[in-house]
C-alpha atoms as a PDB file:
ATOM      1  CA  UNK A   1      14.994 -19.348  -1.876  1.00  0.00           C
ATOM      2  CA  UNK A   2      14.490 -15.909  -2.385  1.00  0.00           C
ATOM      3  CA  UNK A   3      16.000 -12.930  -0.054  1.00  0.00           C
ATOM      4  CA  UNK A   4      13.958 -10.387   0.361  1.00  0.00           C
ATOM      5  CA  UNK A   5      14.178  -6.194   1.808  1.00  0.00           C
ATOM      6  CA  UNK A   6      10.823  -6.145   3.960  1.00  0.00           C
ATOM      7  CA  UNK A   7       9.915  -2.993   5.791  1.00  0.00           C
ATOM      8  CA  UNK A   8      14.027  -2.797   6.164  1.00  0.00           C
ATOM      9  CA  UNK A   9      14.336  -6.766   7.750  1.00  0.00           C
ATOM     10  CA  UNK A  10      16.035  -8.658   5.290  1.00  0.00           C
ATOM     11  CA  UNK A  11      13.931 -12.091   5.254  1.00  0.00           C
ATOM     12  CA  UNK A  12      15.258 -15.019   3.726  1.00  0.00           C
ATOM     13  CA  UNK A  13      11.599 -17.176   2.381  1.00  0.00           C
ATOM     14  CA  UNK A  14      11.342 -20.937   0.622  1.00  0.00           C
ATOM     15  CA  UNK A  15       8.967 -19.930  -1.982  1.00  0.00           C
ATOM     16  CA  UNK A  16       8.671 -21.402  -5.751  1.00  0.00           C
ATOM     17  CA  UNK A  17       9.603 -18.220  -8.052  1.00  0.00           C
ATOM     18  CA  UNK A  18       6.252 -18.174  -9.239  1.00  0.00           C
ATOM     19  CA  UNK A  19       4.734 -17.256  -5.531  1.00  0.00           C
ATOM     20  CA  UNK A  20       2.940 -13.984  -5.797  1.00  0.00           C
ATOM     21  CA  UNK A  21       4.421 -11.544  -3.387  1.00  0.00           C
ATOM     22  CA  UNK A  22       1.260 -11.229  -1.597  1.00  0.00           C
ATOM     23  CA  UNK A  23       1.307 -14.850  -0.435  1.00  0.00           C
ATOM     24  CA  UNK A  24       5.008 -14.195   0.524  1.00  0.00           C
ATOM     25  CA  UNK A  25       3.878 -10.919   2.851  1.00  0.00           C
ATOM     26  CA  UNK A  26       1.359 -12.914   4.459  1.00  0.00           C
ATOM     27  CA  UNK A  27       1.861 -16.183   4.946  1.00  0.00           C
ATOM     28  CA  UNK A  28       5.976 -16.721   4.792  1.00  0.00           C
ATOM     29  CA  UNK A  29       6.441 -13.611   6.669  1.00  0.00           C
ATOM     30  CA  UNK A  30       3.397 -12.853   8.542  1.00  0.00           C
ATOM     31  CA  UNK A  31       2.409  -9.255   7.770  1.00  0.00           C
ATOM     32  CA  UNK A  32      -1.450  -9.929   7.343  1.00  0.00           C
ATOM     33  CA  UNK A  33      -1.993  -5.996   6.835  1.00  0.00           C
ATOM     34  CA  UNK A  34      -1.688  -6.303   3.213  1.00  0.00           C
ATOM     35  CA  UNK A  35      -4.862  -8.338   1.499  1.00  0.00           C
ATOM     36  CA  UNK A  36      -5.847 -10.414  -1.154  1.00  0.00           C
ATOM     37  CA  UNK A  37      -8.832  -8.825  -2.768  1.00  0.00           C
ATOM     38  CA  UNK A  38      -8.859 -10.241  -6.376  1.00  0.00           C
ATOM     39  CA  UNK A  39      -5.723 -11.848  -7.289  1.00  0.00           C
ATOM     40  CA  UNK A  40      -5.489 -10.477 -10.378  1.00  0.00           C
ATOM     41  CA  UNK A  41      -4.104  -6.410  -9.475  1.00  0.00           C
ATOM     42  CA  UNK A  42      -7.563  -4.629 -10.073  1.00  0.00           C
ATOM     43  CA  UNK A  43      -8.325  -4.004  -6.912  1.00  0.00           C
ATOM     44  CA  UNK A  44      -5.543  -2.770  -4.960  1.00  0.00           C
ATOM     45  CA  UNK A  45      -6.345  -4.226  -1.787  1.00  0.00           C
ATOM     46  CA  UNK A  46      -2.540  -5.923  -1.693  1.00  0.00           C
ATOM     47  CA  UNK A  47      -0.933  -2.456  -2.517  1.00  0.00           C
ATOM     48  CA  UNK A  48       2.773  -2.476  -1.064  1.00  0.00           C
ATOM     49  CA  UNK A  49       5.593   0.049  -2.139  1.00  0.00           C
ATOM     50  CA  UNK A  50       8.378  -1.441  -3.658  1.00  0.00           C
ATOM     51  CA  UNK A  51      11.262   1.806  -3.865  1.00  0.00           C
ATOM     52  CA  UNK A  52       8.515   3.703  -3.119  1.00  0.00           C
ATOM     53  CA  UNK A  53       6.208   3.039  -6.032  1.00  0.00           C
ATOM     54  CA  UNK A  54       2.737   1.225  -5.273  1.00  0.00           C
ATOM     55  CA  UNK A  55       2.514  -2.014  -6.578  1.00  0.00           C
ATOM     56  CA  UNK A  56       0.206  -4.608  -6.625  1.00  0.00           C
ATOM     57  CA  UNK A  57       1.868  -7.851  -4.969  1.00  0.00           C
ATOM     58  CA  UNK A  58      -0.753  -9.930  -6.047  1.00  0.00           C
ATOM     59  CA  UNK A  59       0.579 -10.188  -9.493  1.00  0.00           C
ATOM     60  CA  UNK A  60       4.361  -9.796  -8.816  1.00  0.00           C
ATOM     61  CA  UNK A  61       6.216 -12.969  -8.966  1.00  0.00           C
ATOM     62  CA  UNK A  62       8.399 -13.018  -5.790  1.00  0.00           C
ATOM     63  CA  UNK A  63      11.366 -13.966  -8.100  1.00  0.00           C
ATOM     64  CA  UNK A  64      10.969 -10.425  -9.900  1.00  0.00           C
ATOM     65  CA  UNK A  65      12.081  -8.740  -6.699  1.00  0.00           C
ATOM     66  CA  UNK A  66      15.498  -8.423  -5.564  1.00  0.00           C
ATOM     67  CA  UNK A  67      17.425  -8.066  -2.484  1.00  0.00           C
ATOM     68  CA  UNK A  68      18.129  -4.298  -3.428  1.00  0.00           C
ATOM     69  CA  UNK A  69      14.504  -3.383  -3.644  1.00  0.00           C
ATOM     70  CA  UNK A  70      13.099  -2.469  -0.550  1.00  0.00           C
ATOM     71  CA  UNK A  71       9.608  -3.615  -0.266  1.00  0.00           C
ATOM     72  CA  UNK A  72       7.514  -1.434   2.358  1.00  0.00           C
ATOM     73  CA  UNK A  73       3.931  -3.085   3.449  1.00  0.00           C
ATOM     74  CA  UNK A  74       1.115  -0.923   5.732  1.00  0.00           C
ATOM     75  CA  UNK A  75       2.974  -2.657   8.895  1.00  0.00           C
ATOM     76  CA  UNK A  76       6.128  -0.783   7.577  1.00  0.00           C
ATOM     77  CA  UNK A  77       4.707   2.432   7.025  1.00  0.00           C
ATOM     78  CA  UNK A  78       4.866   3.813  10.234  1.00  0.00           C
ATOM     79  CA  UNK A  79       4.312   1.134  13.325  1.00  0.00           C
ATOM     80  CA  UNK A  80       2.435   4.097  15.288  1.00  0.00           C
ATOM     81  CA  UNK A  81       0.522   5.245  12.926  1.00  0.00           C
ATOM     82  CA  UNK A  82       2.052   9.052  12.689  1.00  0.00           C
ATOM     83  CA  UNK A  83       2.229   9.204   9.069  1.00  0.00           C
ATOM     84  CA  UNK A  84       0.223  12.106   8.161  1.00  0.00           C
ATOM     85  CA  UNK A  85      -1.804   9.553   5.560  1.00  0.00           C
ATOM     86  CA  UNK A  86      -2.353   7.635   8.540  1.00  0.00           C
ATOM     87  CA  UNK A  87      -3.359  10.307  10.639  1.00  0.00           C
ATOM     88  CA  UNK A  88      -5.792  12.179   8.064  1.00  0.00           C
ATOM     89  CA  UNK A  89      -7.605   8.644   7.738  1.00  0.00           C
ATOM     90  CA  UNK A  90      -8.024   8.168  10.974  1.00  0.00           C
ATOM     91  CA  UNK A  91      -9.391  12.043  11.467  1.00  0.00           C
ATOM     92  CA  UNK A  92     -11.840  11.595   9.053  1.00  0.00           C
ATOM     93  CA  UNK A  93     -13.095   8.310   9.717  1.00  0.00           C
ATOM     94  CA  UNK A  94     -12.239   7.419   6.366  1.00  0.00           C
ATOM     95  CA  UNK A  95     -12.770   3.020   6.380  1.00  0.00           C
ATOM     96  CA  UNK A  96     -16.301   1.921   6.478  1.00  0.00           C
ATOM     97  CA  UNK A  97     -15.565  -2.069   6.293  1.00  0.00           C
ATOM     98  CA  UNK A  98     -11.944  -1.127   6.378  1.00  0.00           C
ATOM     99  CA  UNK A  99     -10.772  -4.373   3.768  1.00  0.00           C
ATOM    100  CA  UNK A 100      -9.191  -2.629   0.889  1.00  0.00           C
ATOM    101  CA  UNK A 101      -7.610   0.411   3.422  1.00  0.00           C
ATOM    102  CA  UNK A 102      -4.459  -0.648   3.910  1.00  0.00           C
ATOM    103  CA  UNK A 103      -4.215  -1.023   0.544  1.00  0.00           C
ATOM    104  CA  UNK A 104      -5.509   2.493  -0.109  1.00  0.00           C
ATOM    105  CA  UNK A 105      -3.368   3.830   1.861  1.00  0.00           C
ATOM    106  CA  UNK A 106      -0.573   2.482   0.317  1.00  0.00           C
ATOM    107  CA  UNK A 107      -1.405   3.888  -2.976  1.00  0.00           C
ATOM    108  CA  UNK A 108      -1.954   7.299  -1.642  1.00  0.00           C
ATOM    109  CA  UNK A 109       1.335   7.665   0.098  1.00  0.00           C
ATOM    110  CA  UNK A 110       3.197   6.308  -2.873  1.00  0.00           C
ATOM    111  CA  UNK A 111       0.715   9.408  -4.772  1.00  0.00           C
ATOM    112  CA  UNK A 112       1.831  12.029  -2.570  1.00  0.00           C
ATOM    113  CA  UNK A 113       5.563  11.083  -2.804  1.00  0.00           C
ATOM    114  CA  UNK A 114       5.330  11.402  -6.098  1.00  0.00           C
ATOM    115  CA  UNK A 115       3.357  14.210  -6.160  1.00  0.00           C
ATOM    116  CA  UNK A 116       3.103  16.778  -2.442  1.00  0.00           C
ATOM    117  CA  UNK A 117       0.226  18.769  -3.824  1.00  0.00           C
ATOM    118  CA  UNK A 118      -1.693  16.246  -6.235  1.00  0.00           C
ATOM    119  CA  UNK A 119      -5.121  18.280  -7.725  1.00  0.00           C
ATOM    120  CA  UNK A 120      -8.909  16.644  -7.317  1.00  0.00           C
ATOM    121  CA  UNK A 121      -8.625  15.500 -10.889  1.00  0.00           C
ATOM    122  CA  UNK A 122      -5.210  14.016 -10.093  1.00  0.00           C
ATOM    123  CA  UNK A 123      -5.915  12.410  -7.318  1.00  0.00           C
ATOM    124  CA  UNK A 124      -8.952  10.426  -9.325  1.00  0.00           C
ATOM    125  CA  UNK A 125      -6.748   9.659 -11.948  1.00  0.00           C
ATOM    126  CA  UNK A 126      -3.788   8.351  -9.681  1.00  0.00           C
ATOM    127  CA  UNK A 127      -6.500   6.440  -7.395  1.00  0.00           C
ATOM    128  CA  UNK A 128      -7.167   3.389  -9.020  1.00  0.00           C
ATOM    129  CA  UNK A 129      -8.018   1.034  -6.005  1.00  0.00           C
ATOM    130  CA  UNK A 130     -11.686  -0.309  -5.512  1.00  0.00           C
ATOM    131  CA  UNK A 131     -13.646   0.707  -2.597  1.00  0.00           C
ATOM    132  CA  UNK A 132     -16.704  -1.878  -2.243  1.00  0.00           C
ATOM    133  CA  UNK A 133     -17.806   0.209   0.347  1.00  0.00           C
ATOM    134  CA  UNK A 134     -17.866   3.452  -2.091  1.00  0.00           C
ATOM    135  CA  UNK A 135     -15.627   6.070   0.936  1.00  0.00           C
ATOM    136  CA  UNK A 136     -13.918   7.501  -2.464  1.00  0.00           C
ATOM    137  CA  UNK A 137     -15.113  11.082  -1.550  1.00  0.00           C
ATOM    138  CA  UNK A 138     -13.360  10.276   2.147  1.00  0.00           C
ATOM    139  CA  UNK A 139     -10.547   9.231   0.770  1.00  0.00           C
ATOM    140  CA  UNK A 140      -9.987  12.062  -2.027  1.00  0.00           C
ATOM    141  CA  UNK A 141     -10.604  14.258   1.456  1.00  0.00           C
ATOM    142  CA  UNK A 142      -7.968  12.256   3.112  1.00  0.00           C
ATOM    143  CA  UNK A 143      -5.256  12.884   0.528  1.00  0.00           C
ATOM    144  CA  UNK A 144      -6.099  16.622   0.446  1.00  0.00           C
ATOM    145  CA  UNK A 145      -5.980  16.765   4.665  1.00  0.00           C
ATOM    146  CA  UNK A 146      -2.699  14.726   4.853  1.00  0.00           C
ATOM    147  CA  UNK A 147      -1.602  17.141   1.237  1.00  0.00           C
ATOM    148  CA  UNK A 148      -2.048  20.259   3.243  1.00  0.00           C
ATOM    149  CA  UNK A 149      -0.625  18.680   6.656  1.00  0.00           C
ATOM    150  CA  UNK A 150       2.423  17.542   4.719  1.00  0.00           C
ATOM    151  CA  UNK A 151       2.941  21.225   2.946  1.00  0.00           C
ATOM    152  CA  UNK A 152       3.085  22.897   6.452  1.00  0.00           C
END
């Protein structure tokens, strides 16, 4: 049994230790926003934050996560879709398929927490996630728009 901080729920989840994460978001707890994309954390498409930093829950071991750590998936990020990450996606029509955006997403909120005004070179350096669909110069746009939004 492990007890888990999801998007701020507590959940309480009958997994072996060994479950990835992943399989924990989706199928113990039903947040299907999050993906499975290679199940081995090159991809990024199953990018969550846990305290705030963008991990890959393919490869996490649920039993490596405590209670204390708050996990945060796309579904927690903001339900209406007003984070300005969220918005400057959406504004620039940034998904083409749309598979590995969530987890995109994820990984460039958890960038511009860390860093508010991130360069270009920064921003392919921190951007590790794969893109089948090759919207990387969309996305680098995206993180600038929602950079600027967020400075004011």
């Amino acid at each position: 049994m492990a007890r888990l901080s999801i998007n701020d729920i507590i959940r309480d989840v009958d997994v072996e230790p060994d479950t990835p994460l992943l399989w924990v978001i989706r199928e113990q707890v039903g947040l299907t926003g999050t993906k499975y994309g290679c199940g081995v954390a090159q991809c990024g498409a199953c990018t969550v934050h846990i305290d705030g930093v963008a991990t890959r829950s393919c490869a996490i071991p649920v039993s490596s996560v405590i209670e204390q750590q708050k996990i945060v998936t796309i579904e927690g990020l903001s339900p209406d879709l007003t984070h300005p990450v969220q918005k400057a996606w959406l504004e620039l029509d940034v998904p083409q398929c749309g598979y590995c955006q969530s987890g995109q997403i994820m990984a460039a909120t958890a960038l511009l927490s860390a860093n508010p005004r991130p360069t270009e070179q920064q921003i392919r350096d921190e951007m590790t996630n794969i893109c089948r669909c090759g919207t990387y110069n969309r996305i680098k746009a995206a993180i600038e728009l929602a950079s600027n939004t967020m400075a004011g």
